[in-house]
Protein backbone atom coordinates (compact mmCIF):
# COMPACT_ATOMS: atom_id res chain seq x y z
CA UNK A 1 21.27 -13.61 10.71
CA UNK A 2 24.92 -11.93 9.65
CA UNK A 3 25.66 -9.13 7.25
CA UNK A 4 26.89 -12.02 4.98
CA UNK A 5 22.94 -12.85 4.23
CA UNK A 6 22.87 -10.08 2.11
CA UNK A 7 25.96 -10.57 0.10
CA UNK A 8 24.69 -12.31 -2.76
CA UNK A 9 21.74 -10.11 -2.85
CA UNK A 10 23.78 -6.92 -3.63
CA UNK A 11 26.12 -9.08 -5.77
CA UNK A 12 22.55 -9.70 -7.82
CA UNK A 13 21.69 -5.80 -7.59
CA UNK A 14 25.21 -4.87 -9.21
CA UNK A 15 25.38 -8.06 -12.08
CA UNK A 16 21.24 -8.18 -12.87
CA UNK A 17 20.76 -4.06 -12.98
CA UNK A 18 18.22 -4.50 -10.69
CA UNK A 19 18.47 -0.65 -9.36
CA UNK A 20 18.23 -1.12 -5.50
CA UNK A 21 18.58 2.17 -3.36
CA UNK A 22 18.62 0.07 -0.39
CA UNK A 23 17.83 -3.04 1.62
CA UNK A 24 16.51 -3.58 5.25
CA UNK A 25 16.21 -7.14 6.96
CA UNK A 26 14.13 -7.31 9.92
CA UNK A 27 13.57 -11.24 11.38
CA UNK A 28 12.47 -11.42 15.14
CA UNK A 29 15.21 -12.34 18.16
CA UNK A 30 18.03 -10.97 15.10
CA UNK A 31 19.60 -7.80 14.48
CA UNK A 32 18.27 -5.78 11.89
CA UNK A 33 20.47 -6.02 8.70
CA UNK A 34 20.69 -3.02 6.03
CA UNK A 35 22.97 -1.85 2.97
CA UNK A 36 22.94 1.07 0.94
CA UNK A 37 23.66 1.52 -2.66
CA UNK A 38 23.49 5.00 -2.92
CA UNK A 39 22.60 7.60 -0.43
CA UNK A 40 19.31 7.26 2.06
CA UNK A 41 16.99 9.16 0.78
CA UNK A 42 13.47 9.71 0.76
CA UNK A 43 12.16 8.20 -2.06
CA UNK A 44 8.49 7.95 -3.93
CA UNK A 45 6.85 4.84 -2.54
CA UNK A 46 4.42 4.82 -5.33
CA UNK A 47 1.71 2.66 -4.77
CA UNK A 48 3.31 1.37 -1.48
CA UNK A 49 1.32 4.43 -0.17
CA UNK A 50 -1.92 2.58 -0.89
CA UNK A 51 -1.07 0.91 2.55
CA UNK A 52 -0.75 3.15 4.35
CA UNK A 53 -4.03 4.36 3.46
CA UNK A 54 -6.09 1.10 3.65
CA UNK A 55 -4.36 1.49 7.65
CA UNK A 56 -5.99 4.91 7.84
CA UNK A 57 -9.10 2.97 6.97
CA UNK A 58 -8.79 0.69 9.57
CA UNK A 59 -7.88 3.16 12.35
CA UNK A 60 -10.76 5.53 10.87
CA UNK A 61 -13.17 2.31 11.32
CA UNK A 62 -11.50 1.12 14.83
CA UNK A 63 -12.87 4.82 15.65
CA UNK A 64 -16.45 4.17 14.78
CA UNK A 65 -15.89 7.31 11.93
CA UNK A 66 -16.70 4.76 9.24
CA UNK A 67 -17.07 0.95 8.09
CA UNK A 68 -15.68 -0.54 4.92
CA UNK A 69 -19.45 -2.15 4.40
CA UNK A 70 -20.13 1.61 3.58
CA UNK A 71 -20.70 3.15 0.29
CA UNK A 72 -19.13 5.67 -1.19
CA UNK A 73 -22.06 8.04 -1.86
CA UNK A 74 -23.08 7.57 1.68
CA UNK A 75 -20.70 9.82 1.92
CA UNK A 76 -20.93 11.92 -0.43
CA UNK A 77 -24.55 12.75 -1.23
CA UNK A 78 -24.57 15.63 -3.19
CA UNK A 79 -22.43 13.69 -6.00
CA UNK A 80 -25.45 11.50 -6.46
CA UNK A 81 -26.75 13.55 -9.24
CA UNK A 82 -23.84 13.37 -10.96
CA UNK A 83 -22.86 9.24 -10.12
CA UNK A 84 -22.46 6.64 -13.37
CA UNK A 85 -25.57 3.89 -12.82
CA UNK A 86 -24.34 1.07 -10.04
CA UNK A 87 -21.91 3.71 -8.40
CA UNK A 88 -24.34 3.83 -5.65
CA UNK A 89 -23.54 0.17 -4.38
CA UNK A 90 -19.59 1.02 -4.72
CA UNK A 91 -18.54 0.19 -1.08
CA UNK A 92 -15.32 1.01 0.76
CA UNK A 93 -14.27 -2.18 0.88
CA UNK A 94 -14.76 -2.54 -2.97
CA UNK A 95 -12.09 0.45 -3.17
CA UNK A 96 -9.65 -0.90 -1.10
CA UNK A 97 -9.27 -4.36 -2.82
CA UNK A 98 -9.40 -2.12 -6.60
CA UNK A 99 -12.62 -4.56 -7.02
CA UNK A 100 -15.35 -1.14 -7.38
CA UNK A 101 -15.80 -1.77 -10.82
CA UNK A 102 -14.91 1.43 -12.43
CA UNK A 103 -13.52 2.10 -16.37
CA UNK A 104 -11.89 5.62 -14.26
CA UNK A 105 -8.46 4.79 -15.06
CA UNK A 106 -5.63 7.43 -13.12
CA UNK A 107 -2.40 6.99 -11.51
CA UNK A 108 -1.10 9.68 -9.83
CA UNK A 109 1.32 10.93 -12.27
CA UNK A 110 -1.23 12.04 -15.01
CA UNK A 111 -2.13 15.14 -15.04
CA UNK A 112 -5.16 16.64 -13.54
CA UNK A 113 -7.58 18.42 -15.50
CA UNK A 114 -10.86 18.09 -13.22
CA UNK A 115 -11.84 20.39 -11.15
CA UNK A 116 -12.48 17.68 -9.00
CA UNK A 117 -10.77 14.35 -9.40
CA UNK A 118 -13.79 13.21 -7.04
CA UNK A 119 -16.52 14.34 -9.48
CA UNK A 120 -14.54 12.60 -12.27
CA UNK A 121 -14.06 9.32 -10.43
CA UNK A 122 -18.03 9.26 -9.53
CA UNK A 123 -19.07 9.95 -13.05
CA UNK A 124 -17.12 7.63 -14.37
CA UNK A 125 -19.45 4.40 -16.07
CA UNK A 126 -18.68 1.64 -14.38
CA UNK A 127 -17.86 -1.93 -16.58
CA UNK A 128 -18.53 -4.48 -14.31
CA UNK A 129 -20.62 -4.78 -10.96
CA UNK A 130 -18.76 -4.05 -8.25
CA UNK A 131 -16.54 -6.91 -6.41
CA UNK A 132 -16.88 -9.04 -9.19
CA UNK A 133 -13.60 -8.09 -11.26
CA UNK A 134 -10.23 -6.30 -10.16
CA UNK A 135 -8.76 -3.37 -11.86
CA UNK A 136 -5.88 -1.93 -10.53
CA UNK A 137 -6.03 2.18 -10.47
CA UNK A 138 -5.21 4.88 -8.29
CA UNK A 139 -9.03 5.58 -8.28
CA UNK A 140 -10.42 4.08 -5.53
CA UNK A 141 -7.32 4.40 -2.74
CA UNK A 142 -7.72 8.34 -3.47
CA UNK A 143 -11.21 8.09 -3.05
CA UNK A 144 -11.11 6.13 0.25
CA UNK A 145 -8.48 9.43 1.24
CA UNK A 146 -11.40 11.88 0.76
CA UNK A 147 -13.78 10.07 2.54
CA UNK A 148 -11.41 10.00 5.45
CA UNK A 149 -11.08 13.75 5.10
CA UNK A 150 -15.08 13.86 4.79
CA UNK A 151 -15.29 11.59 8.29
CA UNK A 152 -12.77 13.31 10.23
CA UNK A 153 -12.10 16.76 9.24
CA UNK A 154 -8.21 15.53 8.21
CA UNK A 155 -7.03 14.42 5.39
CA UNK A 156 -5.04 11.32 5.07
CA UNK A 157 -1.63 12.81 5.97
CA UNK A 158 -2.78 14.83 9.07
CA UNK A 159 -5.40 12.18 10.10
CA UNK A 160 -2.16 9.16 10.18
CA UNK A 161 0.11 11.88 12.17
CA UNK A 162 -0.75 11.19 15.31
CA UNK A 163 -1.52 7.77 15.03
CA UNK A 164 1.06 6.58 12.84
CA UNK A 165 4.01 8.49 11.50
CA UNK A 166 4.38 10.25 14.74
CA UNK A 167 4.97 6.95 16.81
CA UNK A 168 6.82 5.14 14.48
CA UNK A 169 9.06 8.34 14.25
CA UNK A 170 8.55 9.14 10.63
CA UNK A 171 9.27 12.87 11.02
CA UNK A 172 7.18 15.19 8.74
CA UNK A 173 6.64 12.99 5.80
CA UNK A 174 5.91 14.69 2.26
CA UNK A 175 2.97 13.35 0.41
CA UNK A 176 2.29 14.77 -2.93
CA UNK A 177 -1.42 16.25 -3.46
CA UNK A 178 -4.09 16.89 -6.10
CA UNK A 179 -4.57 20.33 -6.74
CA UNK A 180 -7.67 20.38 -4.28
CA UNK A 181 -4.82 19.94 -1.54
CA UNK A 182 -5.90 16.28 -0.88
CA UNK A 183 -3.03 13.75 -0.82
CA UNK A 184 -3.32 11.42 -3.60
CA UNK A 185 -3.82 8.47 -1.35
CA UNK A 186 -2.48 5.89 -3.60
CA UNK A 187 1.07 7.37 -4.23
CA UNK A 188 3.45 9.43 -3.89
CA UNK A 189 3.97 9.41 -0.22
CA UNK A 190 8.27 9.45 0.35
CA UNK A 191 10.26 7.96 2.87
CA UNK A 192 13.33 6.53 3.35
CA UNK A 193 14.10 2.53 3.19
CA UNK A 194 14.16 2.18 7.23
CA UNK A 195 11.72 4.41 7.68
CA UNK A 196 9.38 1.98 5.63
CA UNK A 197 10.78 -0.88 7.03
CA UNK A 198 9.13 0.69 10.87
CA UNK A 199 5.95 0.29 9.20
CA UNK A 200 6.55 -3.40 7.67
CA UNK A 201 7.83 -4.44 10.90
CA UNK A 202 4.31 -2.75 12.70
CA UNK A 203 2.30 -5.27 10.65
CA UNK A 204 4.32 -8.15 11.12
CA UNK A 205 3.46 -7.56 15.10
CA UNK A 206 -0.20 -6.90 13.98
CA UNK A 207 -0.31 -3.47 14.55
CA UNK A 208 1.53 -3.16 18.23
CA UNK A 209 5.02 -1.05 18.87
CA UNK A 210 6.42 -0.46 21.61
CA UNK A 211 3.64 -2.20 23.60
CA UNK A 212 0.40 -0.48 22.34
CA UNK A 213 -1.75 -1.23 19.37
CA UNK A 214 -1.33 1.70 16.57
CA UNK A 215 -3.57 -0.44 14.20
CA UNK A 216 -6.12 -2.69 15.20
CA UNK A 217 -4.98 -6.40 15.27
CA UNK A 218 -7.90 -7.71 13.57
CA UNK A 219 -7.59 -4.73 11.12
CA UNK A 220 -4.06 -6.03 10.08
CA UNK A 221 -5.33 -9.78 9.48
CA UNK A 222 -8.44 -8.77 7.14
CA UNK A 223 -5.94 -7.24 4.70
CA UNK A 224 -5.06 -10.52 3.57
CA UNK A 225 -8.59 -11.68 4.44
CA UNK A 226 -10.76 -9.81 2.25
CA UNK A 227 -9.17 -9.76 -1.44
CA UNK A 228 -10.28 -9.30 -4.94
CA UNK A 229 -9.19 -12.88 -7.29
CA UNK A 230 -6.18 -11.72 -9.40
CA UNK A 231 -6.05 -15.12 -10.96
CA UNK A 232 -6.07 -13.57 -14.28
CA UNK A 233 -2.92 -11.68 -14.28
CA UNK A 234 -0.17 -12.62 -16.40
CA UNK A 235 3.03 -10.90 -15.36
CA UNK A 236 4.05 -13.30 -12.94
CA UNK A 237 2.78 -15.58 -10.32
CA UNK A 238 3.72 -13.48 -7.56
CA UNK A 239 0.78 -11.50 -8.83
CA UNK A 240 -1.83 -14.69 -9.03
CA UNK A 241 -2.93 -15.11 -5.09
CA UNK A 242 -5.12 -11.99 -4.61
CA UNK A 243 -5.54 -8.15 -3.56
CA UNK A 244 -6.57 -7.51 -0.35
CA UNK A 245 -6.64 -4.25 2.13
CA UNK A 246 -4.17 -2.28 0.41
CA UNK A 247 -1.86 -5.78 0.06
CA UNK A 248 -0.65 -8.04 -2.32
CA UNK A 249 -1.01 -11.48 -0.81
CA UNK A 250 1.91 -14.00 -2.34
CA UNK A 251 2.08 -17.70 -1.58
CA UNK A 252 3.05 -19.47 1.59
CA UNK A 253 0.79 -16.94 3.90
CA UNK A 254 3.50 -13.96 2.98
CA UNK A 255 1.91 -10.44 1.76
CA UNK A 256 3.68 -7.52 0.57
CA UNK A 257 3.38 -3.82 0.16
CA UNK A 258 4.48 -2.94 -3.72
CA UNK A 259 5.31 0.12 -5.53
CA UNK A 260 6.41 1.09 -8.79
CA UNK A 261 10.22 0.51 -9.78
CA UNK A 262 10.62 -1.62 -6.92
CA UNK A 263 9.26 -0.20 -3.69
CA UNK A 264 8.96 -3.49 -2.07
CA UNK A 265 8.19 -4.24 1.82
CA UNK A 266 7.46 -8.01 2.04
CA UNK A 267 5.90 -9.80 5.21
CA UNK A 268 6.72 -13.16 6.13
CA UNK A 269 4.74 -14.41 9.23
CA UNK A 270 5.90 -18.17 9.04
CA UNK A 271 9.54 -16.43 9.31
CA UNK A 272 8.34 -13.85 11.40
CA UNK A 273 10.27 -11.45 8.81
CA UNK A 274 10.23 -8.68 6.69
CA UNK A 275 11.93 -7.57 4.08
CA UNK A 276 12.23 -3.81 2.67
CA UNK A 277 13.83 -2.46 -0.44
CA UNK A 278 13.64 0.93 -2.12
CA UNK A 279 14.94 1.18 -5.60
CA UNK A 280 14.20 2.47 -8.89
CA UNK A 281 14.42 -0.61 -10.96
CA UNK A 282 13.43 -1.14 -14.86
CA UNK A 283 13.16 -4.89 -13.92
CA UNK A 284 10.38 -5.08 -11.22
CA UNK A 285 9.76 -8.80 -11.30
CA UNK A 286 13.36 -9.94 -10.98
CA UNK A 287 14.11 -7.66 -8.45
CA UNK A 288 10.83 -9.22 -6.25
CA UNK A 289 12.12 -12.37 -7.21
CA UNK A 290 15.82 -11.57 -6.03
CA UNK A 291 14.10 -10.92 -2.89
CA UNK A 292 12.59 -13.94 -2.54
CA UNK A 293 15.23 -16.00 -4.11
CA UNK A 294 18.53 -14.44 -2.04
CA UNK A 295 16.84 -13.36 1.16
CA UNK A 296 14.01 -14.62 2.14
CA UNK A 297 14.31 -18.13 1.37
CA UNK A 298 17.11 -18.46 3.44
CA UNK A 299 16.45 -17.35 6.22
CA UNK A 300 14.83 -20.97 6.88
């Protein structure tokens, strides 16, 4: 695996307009393989971050702190009062694969207004029962972040520091927050394009670095697992096979980590690869595509 594999990958970025920051190429028994297109940077990975907490969720389970099989309002109790009908059989798991069933609609670059973004998310009537139909929202992975806070006294930043960032050495990471102080969970955590590609590479080994298990091995292979059917989806196929854990699951076994204007990590197992890009692209789906097309299908 050369520097020439990404050639006609950059050659795509400049002629499509596909707004890459960067690219990172990781394939086991090669040398790593990056470009730049502009300088590295940490950048918003969006909804990329949604990964890192459904790993949080893992590690917070591998602890005995908590179990995806739990509900939300187990929880939180004292929003019981206050809960839409059928909230009360909203389980983790259900938040983590965006199949909870909620109308609460909120990505993390509306504004606010709540007191509680909590309180709003719990009251919120739900339109179908839950794990029967996927909605994607911010909702649920910002939820799962303040039940980690409830179960272990930190919230999802400080809980992942010294079981995650710290090891993989991603020095003092910013991640936005709601104006509670709790990070939003589903977005806005920033990082630079190798940095991210550290944490792609940790799930293609199932969790281990550097000879110790940061996430649970079995934790890693449920995310593709345990999905919500996203059959239904029109944008593109890539979308079709399924939301797991915090994952989108594409064909051929792969999964990837996505984020809005083209945070991308994908995960190749069969190739034993993974491919990172940062970018801020108006032309999402070509841009996975490109990645699919130009990189990983040749590295066969």
């Amino acid at each position: 695996m050369g520097e020439e594999l990404l050639d006609d990958f950059i050659r795509a970025n400049r002629e499509r307009d596909l707004g890459v920051y960067g690219v990172h190429v990781h394939r086991e028994g090669d040398e790593d393989v990056e470009r730049r297109v502009r300088s590295d940077d940490r950048v918003n990975l969006y909804s990329v971050s949604k990964t890192f907490t459904s790993v949080a969720l893992g590690i917070a389970e591998a602890e005995g702190r908590l179990s995806l099989d739990d509900r939300l309002l187990d929880h939180f109790p004292e929003l019981r009062p206050i809960a839409a009908d059928g909230v009360e059989d909203v389980t983790l798991r259900h938040l983590a694969t965006m199949a909870s069933g909620t109308s609460h609609e909120w990505f993390a670059d509306m504004r606010v207004d709540a007191l509680d973004l909590l309180h709003e998310i719990v009251a919120a009537p739900l339109d179908a029962v839950p794990g029967t139909r996927f909605a994607y929202t911010d909702s649920g992975a910002y939820a799962i972040g303040r039940v980690i806070a409830r179960t272990t006294g930190a919230n999802v930043r400080d809980f992942l520091m010294p079981r995650l960032f710290a090891p993989l050495d991603l020095h003092n990471p910013a991640w936005h927050t709601c104006p509670q102080g709790f990070p939003f969970a589903a977005s806005d955590l920033f990082l630079r394009t190798g940095e991210l590609a550290r944490f792609a590479r940790l799930l293609l080994r199932e969790g281990r670095w550097n000879g110790r298990h940061l996430v649970p091995a079995e934790y890693v292979r449920r995310m593709t697992q345990e999905f919500a059917d996203t059959s239904s989806i029109i944008e593109s196929e890539r979308f079709n096979h399924g939301y797991g854990l915090g994952v989108w699951i594409d064909r051929d076994g792969m999964y990837r980590m996505d984020g809005r204007y083209g945070q991308y990590a994908v995960i190749c197992p069969r190739r034993r690869a993974a491919v990172t890009v940062t970018a801020h692209s108006e032309r999402e789906v070509d841009l996975l595509e490109a990645i699919h097309e130009l990189i990983l299908d040749r590295l066969e």
